[in-house]
N, C-alpha and C. Protein backbone atom coordinates (compact mmCIF):
# COMPACT_ATOMS: atom_id res chain seq x y z
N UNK A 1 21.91 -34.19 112.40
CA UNK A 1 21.24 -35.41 112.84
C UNK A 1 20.69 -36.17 111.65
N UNK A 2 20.50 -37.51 111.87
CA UNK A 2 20.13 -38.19 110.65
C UNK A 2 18.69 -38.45 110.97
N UNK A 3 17.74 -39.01 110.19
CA UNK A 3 16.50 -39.53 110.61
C UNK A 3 16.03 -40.50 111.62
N UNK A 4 17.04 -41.67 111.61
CA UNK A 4 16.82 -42.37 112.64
C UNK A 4 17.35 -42.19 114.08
N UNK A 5 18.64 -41.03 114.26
CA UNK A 5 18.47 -40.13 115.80
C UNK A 5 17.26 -39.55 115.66
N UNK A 6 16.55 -38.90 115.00
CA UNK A 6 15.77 -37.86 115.38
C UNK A 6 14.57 -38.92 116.00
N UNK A 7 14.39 -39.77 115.60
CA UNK A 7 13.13 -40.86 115.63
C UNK A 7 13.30 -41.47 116.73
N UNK A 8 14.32 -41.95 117.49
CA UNK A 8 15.02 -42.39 118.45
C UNK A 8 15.09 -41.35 120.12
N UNK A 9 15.17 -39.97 119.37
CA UNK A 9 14.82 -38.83 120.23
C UNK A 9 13.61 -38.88 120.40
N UNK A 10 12.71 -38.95 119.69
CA UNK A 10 11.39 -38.62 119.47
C UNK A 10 10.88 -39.53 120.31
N UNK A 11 10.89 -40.38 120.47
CA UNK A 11 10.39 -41.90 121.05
C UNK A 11 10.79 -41.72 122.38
N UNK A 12 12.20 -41.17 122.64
CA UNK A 12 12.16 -41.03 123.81
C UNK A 12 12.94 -42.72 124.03
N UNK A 13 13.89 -42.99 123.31
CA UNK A 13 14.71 -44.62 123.23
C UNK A 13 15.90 -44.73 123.61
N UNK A 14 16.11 -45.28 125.01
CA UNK A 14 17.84 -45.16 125.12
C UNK A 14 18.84 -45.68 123.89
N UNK A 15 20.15 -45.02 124.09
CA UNK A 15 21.04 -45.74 123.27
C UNK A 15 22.19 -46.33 123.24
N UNK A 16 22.56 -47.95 123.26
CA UNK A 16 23.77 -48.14 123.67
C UNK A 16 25.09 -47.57 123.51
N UNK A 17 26.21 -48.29 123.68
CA UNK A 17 27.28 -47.52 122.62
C UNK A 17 27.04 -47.92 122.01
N UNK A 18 28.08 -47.67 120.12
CA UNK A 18 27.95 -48.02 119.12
C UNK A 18 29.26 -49.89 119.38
N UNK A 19 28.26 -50.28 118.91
CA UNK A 19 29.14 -51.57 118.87
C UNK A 19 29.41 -52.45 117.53
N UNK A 20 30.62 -52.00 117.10
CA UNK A 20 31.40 -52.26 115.58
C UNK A 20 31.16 -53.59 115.28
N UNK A 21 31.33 -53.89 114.64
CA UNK A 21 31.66 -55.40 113.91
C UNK A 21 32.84 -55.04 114.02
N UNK A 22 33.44 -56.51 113.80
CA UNK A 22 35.17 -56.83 113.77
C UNK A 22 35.58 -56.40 112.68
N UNK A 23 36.87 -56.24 112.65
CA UNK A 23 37.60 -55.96 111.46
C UNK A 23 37.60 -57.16 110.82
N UNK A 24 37.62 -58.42 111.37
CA UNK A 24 37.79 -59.08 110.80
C UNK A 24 36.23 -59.86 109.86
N UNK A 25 35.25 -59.23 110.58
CA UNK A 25 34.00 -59.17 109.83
C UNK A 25 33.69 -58.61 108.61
N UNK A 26 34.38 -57.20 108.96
CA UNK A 26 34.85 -56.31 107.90
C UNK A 26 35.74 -56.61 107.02
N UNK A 27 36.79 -57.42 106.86
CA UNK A 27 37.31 -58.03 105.99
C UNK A 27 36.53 -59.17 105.09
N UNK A 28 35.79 -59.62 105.54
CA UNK A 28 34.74 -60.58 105.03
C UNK A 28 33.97 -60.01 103.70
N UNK A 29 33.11 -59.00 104.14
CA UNK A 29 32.33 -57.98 103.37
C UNK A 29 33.44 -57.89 102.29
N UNK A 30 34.54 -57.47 102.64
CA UNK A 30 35.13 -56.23 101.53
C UNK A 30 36.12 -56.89 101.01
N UNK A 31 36.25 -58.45 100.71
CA UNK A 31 36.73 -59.53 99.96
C UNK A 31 35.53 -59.73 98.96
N UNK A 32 34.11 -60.31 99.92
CA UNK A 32 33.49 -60.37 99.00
C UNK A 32 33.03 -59.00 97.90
N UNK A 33 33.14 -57.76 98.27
CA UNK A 33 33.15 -56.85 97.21
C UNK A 33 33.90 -57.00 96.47
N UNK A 34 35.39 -57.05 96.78
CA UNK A 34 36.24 -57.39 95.62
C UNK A 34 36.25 -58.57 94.83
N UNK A 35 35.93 -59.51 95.20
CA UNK A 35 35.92 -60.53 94.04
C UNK A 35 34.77 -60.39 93.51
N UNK A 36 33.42 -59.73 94.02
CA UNK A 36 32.78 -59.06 92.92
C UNK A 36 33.07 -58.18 91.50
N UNK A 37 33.98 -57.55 91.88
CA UNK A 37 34.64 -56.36 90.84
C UNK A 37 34.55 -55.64 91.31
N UNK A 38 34.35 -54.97 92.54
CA UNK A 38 33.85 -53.38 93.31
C UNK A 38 35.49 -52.81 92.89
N UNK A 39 35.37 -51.64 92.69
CA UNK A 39 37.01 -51.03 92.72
C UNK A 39 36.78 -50.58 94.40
N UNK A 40 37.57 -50.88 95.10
CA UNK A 40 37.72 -50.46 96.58
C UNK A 40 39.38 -50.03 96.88
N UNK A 41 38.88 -48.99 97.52
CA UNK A 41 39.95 -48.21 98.10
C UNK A 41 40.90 -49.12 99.03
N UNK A 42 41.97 -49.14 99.63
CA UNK A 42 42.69 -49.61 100.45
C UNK A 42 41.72 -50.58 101.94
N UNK A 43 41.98 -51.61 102.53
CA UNK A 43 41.05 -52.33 103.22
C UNK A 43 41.41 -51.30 104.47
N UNK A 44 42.77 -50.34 104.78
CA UNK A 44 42.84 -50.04 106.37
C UNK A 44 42.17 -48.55 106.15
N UNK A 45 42.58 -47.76 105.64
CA UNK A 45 41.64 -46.37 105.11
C UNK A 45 40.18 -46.60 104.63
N UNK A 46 39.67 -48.02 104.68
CA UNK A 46 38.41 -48.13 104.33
C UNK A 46 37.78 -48.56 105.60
N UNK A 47 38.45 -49.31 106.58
CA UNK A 47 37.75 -49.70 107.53
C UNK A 47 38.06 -48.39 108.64
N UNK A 48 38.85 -47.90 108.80
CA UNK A 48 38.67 -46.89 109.60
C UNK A 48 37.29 -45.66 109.11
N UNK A 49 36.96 -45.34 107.33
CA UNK A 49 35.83 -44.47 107.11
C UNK A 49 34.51 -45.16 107.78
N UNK A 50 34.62 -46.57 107.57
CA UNK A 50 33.40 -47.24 107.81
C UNK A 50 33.30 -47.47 109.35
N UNK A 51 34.06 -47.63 110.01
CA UNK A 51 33.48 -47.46 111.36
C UNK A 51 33.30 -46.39 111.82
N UNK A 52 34.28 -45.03 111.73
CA UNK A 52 33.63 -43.67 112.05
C UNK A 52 31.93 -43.46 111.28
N UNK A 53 32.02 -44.04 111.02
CA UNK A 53 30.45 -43.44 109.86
C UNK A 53 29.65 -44.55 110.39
N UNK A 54 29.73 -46.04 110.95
CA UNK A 54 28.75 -46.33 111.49
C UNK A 54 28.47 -46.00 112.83
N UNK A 55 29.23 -46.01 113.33
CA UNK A 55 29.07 -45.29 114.81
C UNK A 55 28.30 -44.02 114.90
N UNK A 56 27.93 -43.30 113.55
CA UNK A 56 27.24 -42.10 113.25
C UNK A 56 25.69 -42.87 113.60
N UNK A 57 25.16 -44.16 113.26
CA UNK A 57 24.22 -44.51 112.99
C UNK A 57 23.50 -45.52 113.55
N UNK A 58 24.73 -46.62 114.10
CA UNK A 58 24.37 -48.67 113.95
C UNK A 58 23.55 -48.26 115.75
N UNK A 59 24.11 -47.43 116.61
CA UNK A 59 23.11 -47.53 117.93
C UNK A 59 22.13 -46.99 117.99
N UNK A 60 21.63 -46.58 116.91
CA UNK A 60 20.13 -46.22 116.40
C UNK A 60 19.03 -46.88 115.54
N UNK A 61 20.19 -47.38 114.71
CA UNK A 61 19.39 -48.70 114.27
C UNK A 61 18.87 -49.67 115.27
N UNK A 62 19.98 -50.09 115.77
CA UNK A 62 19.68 -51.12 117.04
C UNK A 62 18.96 -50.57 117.84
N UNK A 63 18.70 -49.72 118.52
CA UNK A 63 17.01 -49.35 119.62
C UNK A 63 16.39 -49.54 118.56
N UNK A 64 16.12 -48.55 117.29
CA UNK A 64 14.66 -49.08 116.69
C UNK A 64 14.31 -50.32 116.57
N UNK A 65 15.38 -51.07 116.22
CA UNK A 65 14.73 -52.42 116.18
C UNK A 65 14.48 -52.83 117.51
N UNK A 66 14.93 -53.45 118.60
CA UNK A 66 14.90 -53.48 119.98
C UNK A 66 13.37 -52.87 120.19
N UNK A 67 12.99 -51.46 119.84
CA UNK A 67 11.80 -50.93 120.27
C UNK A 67 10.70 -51.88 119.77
N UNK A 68 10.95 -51.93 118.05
CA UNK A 68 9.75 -52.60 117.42
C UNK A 68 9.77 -53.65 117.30
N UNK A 69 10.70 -54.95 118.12
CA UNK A 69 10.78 -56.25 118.05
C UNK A 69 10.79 -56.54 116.60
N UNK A 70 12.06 -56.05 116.01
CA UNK A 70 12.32 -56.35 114.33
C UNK A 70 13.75 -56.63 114.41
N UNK A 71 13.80 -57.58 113.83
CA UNK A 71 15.34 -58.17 113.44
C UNK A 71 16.46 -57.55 113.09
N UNK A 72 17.52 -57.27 114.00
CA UNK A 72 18.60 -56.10 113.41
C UNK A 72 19.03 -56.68 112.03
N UNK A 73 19.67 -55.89 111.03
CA UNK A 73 20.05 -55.96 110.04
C UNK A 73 21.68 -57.01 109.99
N UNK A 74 21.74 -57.86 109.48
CA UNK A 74 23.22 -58.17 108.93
C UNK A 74 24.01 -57.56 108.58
N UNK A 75 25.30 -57.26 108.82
CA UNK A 75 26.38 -56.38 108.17
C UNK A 75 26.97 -57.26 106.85
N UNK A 76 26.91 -58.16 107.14
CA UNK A 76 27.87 -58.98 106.13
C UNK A 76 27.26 -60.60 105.65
């Protein structure tokens, strides 16, 4: 478990599903990394790590915020 399930348990906070950003959102982000200079791995092996791994997390973020009337975070 990460900190913000456990906090989310703790509280006693329902949780939606996890609801992704687009790929095509995700393409956004990870253009602008690259024309930063980021060395990035392939865009389809990268967006498949990154949504398994937010789905670990983003419907936990979202109740906490929801709970504490705080502004969800931007992805991109």
């Amino acid at each position: 478990s990460t900190a913000v399930q456990l906090l989310c348990f703790y509280v006693g906070l329902p949780i939606d599903v996890c609801e992704l950003m687009t790929q095509e959102e995700f393409g956004t982000g990870y253009e602008r990394l690259a024309a930063a200079g980021f060395e990035l791995k392939d865009r389809e092996s990268s967006w498949r790590t990154f949504a398994g791994r937010r789905c670990q997390y983003a419907a936990y973020v979202s109740a906490l915020c929801k709970y504490y009337a705080a502004a969800e975070p931007k992805w991109v």
